[in-house]
C-alpha atoms as a PDB file:
ATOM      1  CA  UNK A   1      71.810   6.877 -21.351  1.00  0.00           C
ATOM      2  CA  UNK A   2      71.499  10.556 -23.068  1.00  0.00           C
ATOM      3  CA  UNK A   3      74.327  10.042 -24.543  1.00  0.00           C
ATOM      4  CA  UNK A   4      73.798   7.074 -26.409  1.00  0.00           C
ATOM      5  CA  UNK A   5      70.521   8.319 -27.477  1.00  0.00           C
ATOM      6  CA  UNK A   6      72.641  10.871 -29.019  1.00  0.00           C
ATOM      7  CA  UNK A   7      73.064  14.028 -26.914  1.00  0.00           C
ATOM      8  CA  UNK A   8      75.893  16.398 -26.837  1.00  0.00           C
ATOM      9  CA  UNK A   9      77.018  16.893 -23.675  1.00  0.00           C
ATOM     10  CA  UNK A  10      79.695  19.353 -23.435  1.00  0.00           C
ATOM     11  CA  UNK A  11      80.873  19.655 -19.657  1.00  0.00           C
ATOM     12  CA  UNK A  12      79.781  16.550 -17.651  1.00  0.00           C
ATOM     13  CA  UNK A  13      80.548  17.575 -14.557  1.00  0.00           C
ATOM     14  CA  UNK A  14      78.038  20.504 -14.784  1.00  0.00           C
ATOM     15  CA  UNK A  15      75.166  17.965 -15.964  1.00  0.00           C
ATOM     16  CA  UNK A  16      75.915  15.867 -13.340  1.00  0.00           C
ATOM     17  CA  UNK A  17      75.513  18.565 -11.377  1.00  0.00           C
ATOM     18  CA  UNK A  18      72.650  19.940 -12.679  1.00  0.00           C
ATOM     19  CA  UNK A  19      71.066  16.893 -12.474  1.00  0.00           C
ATOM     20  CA  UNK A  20      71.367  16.757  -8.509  1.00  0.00           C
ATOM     21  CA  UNK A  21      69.260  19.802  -8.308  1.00  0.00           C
ATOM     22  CA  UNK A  22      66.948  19.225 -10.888  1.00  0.00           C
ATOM     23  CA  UNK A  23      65.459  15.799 -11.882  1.00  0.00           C
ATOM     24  CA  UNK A  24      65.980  13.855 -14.319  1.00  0.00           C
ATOM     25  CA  UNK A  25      62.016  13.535 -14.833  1.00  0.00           C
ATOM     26  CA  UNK A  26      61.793  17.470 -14.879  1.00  0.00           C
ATOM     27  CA  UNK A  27      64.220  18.335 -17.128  1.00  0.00           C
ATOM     28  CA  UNK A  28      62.893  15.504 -19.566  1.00  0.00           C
ATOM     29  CA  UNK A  29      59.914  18.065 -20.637  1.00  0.00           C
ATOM     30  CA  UNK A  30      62.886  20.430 -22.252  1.00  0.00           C
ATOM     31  CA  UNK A  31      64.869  17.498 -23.870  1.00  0.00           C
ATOM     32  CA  UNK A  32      61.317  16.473 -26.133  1.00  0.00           C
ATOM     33  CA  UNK A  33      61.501  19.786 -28.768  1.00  0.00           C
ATOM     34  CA  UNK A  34      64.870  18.265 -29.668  1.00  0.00           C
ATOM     35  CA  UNK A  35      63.689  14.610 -29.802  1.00  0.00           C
ATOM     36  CA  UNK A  36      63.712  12.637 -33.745  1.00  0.00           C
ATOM     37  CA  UNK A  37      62.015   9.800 -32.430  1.00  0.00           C
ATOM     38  CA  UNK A  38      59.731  10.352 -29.544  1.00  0.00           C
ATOM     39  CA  UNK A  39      58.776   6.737 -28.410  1.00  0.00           C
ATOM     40  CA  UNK A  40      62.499   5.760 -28.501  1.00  0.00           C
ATOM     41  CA  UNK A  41      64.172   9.550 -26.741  1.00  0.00           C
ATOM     42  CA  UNK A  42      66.047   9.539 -29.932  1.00  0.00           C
ATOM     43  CA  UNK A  43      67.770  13.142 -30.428  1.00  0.00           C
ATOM     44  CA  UNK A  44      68.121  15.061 -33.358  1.00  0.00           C
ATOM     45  CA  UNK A  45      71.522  15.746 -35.039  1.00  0.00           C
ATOM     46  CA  UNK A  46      73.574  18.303 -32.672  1.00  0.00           C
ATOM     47  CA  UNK A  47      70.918  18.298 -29.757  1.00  0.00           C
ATOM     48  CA  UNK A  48      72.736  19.345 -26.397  1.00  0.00           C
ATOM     49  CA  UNK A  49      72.171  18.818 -22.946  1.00  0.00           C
ATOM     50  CA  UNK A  50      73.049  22.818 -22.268  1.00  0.00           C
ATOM     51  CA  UNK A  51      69.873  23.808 -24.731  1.00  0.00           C
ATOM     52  CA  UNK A  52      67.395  21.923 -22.523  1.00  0.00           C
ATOM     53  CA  UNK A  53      69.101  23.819 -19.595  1.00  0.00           C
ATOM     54  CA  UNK A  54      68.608  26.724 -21.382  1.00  0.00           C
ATOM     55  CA  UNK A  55      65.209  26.275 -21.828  1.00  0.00           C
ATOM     56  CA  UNK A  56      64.620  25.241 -18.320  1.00  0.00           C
ATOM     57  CA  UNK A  57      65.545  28.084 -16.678  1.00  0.00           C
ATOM     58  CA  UNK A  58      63.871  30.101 -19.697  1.00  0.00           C
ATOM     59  CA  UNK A  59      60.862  28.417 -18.386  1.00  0.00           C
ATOM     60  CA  UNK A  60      61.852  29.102 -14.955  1.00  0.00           C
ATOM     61  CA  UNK A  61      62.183  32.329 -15.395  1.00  0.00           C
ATOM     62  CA  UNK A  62      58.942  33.087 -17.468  1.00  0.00           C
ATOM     63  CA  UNK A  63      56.645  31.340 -14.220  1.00  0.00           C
ATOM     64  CA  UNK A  64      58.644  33.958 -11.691  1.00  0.00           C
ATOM     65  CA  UNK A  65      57.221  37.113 -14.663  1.00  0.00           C
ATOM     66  CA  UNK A  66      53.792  35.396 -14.510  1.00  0.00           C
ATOM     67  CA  UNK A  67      52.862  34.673 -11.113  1.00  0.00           C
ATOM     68  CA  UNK A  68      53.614  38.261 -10.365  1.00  0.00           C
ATOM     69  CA  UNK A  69      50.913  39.355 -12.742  1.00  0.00           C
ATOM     70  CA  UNK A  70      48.295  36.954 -11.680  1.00  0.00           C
ATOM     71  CA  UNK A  71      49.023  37.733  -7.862  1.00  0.00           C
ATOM     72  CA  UNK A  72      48.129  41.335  -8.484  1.00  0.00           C
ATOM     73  CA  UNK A  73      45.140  40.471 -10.353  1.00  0.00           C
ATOM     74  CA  UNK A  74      44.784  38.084  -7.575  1.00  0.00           C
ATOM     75  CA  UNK A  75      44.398  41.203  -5.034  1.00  0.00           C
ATOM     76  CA  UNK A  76      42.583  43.325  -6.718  1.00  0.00           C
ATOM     77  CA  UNK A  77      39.676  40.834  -7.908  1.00  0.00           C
ATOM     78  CA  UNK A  78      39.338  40.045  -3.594  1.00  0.00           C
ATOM     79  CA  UNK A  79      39.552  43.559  -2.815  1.00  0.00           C
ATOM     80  CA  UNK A  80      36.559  44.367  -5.754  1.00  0.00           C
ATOM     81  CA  UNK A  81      34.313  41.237  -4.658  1.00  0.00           C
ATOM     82  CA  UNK A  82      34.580  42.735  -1.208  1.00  0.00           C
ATOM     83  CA  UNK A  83      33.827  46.575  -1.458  1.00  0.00           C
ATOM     84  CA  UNK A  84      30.756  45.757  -4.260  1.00  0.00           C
ATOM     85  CA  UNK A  85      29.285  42.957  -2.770  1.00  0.00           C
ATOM     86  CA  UNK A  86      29.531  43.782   0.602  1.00  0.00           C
ATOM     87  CA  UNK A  87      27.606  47.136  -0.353  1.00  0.00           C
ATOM     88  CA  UNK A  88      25.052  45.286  -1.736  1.00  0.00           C
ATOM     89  CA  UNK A  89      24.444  42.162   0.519  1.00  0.00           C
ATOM     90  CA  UNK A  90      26.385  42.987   3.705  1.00  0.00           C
ATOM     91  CA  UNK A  91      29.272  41.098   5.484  1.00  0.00           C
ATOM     92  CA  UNK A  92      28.894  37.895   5.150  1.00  0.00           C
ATOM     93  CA  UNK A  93      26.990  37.666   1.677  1.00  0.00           C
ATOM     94  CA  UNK A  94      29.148  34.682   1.107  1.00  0.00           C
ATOM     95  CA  UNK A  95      27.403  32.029   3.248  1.00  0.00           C
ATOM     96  CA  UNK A  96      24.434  33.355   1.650  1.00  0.00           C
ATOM     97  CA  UNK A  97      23.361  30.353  -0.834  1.00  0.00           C
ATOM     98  CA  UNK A  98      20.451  31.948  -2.279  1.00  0.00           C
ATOM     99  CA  UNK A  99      23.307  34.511  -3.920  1.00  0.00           C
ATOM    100  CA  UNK A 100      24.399  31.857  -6.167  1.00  0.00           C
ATOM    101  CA  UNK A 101      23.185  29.829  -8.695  1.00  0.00           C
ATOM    102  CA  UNK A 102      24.519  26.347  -8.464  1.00  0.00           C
ATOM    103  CA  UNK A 103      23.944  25.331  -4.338  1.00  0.00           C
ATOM    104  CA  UNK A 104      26.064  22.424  -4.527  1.00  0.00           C
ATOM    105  CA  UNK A 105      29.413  24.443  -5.870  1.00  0.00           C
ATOM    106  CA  UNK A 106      28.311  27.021  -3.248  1.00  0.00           C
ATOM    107  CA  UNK A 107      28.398  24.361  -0.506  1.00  0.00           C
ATOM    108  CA  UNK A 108      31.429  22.767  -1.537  1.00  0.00           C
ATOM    109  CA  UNK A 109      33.077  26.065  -1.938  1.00  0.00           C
ATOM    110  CA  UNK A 110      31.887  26.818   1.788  1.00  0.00           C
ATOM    111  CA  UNK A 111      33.626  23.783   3.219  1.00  0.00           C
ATOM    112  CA  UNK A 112      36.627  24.892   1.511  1.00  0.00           C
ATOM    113  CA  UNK A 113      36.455  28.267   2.846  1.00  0.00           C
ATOM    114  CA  UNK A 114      36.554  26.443   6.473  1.00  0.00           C
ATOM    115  CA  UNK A 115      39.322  24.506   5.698  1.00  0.00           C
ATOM    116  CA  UNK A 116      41.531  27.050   4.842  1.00  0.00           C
ATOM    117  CA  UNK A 117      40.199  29.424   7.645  1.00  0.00           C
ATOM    118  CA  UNK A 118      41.126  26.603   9.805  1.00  0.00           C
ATOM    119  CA  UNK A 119      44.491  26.167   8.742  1.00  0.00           C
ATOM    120  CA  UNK A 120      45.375  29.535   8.468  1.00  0.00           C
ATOM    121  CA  UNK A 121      47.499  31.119  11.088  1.00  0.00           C
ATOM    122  CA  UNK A 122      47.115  34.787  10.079  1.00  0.00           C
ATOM    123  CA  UNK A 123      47.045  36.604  13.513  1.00  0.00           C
ATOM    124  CA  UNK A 124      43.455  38.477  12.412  1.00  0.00           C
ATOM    125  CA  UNK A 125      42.082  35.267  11.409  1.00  0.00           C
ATOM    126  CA  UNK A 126      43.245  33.871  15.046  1.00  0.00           C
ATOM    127  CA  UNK A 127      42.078  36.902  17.022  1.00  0.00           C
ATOM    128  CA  UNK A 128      38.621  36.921  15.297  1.00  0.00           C
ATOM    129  CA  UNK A 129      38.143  33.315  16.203  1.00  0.00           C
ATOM    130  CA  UNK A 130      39.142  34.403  19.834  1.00  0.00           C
ATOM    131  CA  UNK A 131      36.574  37.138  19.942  1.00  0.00           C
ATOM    132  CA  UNK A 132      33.565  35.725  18.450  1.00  0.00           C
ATOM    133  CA  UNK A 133      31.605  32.402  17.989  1.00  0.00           C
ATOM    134  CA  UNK A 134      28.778  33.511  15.762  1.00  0.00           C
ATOM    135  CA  UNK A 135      28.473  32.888  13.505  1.00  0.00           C
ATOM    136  CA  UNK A 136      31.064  30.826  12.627  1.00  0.00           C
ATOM    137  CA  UNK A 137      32.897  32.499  10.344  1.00  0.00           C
ATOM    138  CA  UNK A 138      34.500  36.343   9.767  1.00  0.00           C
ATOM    139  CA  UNK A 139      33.677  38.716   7.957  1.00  0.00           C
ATOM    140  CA  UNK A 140      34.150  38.556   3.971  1.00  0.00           C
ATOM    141  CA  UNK A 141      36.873  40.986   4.189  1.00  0.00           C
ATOM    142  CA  UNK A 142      38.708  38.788   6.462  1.00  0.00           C
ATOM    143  CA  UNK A 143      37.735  35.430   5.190  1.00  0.00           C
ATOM    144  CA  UNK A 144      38.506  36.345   1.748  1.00  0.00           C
ATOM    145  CA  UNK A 145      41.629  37.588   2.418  1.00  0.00           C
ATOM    146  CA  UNK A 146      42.560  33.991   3.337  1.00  0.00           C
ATOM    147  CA  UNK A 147      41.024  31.728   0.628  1.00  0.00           C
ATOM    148  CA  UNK A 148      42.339  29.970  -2.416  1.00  0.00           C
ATOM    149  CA  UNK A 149      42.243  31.632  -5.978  1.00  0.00           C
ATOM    150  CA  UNK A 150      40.726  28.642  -6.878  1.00  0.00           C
ATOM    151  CA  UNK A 151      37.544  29.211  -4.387  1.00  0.00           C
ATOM    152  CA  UNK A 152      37.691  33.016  -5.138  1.00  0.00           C
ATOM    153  CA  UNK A 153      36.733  32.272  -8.558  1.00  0.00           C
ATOM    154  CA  UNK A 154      34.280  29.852  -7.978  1.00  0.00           C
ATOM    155  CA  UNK A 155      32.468  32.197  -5.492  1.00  0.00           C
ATOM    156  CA  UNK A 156      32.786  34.941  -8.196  1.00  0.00           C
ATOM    157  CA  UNK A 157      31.359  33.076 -10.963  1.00  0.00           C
ATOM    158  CA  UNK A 158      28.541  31.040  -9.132  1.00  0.00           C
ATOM    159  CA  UNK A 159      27.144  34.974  -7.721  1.00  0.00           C
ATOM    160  CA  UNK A 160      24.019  35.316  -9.108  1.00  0.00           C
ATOM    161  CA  UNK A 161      23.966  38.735  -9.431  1.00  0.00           C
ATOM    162  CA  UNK A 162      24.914  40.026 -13.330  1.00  0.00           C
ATOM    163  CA  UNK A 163      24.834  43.576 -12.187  1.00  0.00           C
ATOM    164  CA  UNK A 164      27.345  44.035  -9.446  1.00  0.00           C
ATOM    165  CA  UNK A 165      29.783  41.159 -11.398  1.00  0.00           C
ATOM    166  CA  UNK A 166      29.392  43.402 -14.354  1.00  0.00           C
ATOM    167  CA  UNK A 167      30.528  46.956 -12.495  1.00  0.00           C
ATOM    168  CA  UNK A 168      33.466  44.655 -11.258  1.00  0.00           C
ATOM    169  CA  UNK A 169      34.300  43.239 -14.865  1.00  0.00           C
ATOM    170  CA  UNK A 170      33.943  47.242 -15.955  1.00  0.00           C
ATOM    171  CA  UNK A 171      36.628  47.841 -13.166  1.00  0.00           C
ATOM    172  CA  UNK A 172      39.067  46.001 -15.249  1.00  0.00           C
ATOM    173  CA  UNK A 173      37.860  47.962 -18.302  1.00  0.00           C
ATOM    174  CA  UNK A 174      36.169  44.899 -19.503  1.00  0.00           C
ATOM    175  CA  UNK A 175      32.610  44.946 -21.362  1.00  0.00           C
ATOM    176  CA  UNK A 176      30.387  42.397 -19.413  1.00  0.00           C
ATOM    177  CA  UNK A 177      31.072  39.768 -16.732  1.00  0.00           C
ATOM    178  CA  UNK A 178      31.331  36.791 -18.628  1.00  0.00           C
ATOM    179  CA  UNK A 179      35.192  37.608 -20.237  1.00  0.00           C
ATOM    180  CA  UNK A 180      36.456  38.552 -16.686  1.00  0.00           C
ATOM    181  CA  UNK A 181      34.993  35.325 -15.623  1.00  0.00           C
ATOM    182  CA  UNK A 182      36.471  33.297 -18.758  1.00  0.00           C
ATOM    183  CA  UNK A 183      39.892  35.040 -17.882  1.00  0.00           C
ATOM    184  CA  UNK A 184      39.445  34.293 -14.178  1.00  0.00           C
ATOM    185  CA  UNK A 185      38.775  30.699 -14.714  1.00  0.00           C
ATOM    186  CA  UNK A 186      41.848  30.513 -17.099  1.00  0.00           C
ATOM    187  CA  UNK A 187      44.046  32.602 -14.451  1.00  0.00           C
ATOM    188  CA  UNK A 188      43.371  29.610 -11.575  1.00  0.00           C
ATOM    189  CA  UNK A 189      44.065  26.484 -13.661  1.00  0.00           C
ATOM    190  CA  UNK A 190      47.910  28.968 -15.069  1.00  0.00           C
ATOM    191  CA  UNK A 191      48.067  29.406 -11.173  1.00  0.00           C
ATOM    192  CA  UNK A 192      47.972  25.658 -10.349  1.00  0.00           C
ATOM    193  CA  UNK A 193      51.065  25.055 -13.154  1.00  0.00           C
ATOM    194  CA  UNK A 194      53.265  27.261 -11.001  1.00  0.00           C
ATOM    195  CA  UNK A 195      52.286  26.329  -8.184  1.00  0.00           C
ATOM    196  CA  UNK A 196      53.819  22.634  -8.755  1.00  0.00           C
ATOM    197  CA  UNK A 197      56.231  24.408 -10.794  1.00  0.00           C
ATOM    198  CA  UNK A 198      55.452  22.724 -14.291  1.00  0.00           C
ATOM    199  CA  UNK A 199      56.404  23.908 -17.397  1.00  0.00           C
ATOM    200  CA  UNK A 200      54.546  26.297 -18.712  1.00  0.00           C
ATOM    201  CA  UNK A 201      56.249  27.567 -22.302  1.00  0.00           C
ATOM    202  CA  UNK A 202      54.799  24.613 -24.947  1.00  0.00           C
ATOM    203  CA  UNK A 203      51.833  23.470 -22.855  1.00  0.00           C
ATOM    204  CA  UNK A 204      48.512  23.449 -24.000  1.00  0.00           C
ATOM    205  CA  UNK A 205      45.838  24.809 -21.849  1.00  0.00           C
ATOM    206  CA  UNK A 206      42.238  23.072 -20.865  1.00  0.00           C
ATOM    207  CA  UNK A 207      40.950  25.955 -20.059  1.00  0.00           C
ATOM    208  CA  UNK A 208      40.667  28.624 -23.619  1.00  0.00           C
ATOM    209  CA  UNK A 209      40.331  32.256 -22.692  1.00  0.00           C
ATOM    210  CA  UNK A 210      38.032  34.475 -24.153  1.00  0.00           C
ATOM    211  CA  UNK A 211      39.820  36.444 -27.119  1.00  0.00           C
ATOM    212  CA  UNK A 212      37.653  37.932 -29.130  1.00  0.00           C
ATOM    213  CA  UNK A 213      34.763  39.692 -27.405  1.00  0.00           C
ATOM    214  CA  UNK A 214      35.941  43.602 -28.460  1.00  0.00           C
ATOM    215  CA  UNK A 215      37.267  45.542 -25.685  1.00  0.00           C
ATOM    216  CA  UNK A 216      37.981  49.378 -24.478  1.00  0.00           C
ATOM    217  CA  UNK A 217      41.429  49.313 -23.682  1.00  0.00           C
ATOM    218  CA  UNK A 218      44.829  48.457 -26.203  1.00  0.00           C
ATOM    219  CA  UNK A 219      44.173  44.501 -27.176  1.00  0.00           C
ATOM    220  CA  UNK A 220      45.040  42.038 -30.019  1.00  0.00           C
ATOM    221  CA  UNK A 221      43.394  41.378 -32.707  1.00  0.00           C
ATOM    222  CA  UNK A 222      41.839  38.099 -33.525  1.00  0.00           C
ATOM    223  CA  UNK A 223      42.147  35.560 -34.770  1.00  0.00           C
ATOM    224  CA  UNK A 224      45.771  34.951 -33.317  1.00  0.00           C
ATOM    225  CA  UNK A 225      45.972  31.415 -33.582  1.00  0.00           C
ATOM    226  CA  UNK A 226      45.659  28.498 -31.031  1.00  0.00           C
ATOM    227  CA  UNK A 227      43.861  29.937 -27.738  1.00  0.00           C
ATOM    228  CA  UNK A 228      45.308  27.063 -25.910  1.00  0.00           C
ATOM    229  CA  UNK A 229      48.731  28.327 -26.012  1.00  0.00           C
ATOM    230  CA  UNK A 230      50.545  30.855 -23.605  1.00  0.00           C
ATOM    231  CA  UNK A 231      50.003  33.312 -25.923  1.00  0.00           C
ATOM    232  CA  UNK A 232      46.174  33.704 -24.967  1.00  0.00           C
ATOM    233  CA  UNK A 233      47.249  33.475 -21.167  1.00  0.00           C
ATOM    234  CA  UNK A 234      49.983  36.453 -21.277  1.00  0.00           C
ATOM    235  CA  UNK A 235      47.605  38.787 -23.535  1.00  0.00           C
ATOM    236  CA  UNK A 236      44.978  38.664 -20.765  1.00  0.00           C
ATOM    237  CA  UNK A 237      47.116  39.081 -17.861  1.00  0.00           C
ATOM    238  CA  UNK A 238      48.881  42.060 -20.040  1.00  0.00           C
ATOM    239  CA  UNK A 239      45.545  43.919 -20.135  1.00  0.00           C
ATOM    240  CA  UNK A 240      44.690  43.207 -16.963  1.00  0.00           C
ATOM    241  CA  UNK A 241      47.448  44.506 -15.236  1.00  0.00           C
ATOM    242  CA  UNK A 242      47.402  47.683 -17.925  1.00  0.00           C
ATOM    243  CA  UNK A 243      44.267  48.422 -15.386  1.00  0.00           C
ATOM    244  CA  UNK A 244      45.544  47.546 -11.871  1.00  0.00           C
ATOM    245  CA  UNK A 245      49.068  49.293 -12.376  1.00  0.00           C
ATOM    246  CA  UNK A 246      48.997  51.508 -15.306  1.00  0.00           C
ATOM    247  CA  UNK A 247      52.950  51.598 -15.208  1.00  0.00           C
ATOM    248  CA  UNK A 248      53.667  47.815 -15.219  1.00  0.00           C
ATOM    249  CA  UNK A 249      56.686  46.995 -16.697  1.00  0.00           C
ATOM    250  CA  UNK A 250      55.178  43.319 -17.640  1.00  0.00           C
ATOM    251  CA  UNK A 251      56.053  44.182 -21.695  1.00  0.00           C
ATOM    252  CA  UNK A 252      59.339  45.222 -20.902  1.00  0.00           C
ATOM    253  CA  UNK A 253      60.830  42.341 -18.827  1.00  0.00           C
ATOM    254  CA  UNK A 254      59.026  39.511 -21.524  1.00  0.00           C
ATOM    255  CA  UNK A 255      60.882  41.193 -24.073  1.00  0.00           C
ATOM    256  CA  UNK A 256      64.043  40.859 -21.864  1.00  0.00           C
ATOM    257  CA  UNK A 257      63.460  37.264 -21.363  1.00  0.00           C
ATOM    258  CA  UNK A 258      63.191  36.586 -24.827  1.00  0.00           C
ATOM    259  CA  UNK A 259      65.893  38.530 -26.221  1.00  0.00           C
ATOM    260  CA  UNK A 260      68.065  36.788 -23.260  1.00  0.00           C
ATOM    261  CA  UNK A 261      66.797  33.165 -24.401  1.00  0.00           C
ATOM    262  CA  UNK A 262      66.998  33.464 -28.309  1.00  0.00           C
ATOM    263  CA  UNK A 263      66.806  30.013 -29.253  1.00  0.00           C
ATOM    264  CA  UNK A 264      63.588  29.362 -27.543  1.00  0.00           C
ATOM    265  CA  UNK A 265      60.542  28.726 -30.198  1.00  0.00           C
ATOM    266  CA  UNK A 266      57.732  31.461 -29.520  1.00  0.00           C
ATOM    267  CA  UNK A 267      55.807  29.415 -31.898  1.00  0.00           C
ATOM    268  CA  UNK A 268      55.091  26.817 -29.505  1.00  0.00           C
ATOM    269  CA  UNK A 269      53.851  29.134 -27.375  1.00  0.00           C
ATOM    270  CA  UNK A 270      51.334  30.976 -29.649  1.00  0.00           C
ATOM    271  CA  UNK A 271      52.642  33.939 -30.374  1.00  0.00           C
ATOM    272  CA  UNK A 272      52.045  35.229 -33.679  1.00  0.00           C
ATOM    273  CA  UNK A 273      54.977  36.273 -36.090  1.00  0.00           C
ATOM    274  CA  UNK A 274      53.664  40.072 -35.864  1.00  0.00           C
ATOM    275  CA  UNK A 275      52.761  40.077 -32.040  1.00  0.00           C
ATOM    276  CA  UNK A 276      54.789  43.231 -31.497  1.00  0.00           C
ATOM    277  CA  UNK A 277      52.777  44.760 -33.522  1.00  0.00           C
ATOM    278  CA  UNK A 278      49.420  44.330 -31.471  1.00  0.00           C
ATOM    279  CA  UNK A 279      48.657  47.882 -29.350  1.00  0.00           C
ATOM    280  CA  UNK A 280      48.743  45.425 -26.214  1.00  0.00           C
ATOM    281  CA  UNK A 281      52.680  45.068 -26.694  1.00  0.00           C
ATOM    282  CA  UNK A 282      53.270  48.240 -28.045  1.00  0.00           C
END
């Protein structure tokens, strides 16, 4: 069927055997840059089945380099929510609802805290349940330790205290509260692609971060083009990391990638034609 929608295939018995691995369905994403007629899969004059491998593992590659970044920042936004807030409010500040704005999210995020302590079968999650009934719940520095990303950030930006989010945002060398929480927000829905292992290289994001609020550290400078792109999402979790581990070799090993994959577009992922350039990457 490739084939006689006009795709070079230049050893069959590796496609075949690529395709026993990898889907058809999955690979189809990386076959679509090199597609004339989109409603028909009709490929462009000498389109081959080895490029959309190429690109595959490209984008295979590039989800292994960013989940590493986001599961530091991961880490270290738990470990902040727990010392500052816990100062503040004590240890179990999160069951609190009159600490956050919206009591719905806060009671939805609550059952979902319960789930996953429930499922969890992290020996101090286990022994705590053994040792006490009330309430009924650990400690934040035990429950959080076990929740989603997803429910972190909810509980983070549903706090109704601007004060202790902001020392936390000024922890990552941000200005105010409301670009962690922007980046935060973005971070989670990035997580949930690589999770399910989806492409992530050309996609366009639902979820813009915030790019243009001026900050302390070495950043871009705006405008940069589409915020939707990956371009936006790797600039954030750049800075970020510039913070948690000052000697992060994040720059290095994206430039690797790229100069190992030359033929993939960095247009399509929002990267300006001078992004070298920007202190961030420098």
């Amino acid at each position: 069927m490739l084939k006689s929608r006009g795709l070079i295939i230049c050893d069959e018995s590796m496609a075949i055997e690529c395709l026993k691995v990898v889907s058809y369905f999955r690979l189809d994403n990386y076959f679509h840059p090199m597609e004339s007629d989109k409603i028909r899969h009709i490929f462009k004059p000498n389109s081959y089945f080895e490029n959309a491998v190429d690109l595959y593992e490209f984008d295979r590659d590039l989800r292994e380099l960013i989940f590493t970044a986001i599961q530091a920042i991961e880490i270290a936004l738990r470990s902040k929510m727990i010392h500052h807030i816990s100062l503040r409010y004590g240890a179990f500040w999160f069951i609190n609802s009159s600490l956050f704005r919206d009591a719905n999210i806060h009671r939805k995020c609550m059952e979902q805290v319960r789930l996953e302590l429930g499922r969890t079968r992290e020996e101090f999650i286990i022994e705590h349940a053994a040792k006490y009934s009330e309430p009924d719940v650990p400690p934040v520095w035990k429950t959080l330790e076990v929740t989603s990303f997803g429910t972190l950030s909810k509980l983070f930006c549903n706090f109704s205290d601007n004060p202790i989010k902001k020392r936390i945002a000024r922890e990552f060398n941000l200005p105010q509260h409301l670009v962690l929480e922007s980046w935060i927000k973005s971070a989670v829905v990035l997580r949930n692609y690589l999770a399910h292992h989806s492409r992530v290289w050309n996609r366009k994001y639902p979820i813009k971060p915030n790019m243009t609020t001026p900050l302390r550290g070495n950043w871009v400078t705006p405008p940069i083009g589409n915020y939707d792109k990956l371009y936006s999402q790797l600039c954030y979790l750049q800075y970020l990391l510039n913070v948690i581990r000052p000697n992060n070799n994040f720059t290095q090993r994206l430039h690797a990638l790229l100069g190992s994959h030359p033929n993939v577009d960095i247009a399509a992922m929002g990267f300006p034609h001078n992004w070298q350039d920007q202190p961030l990457w420098r």
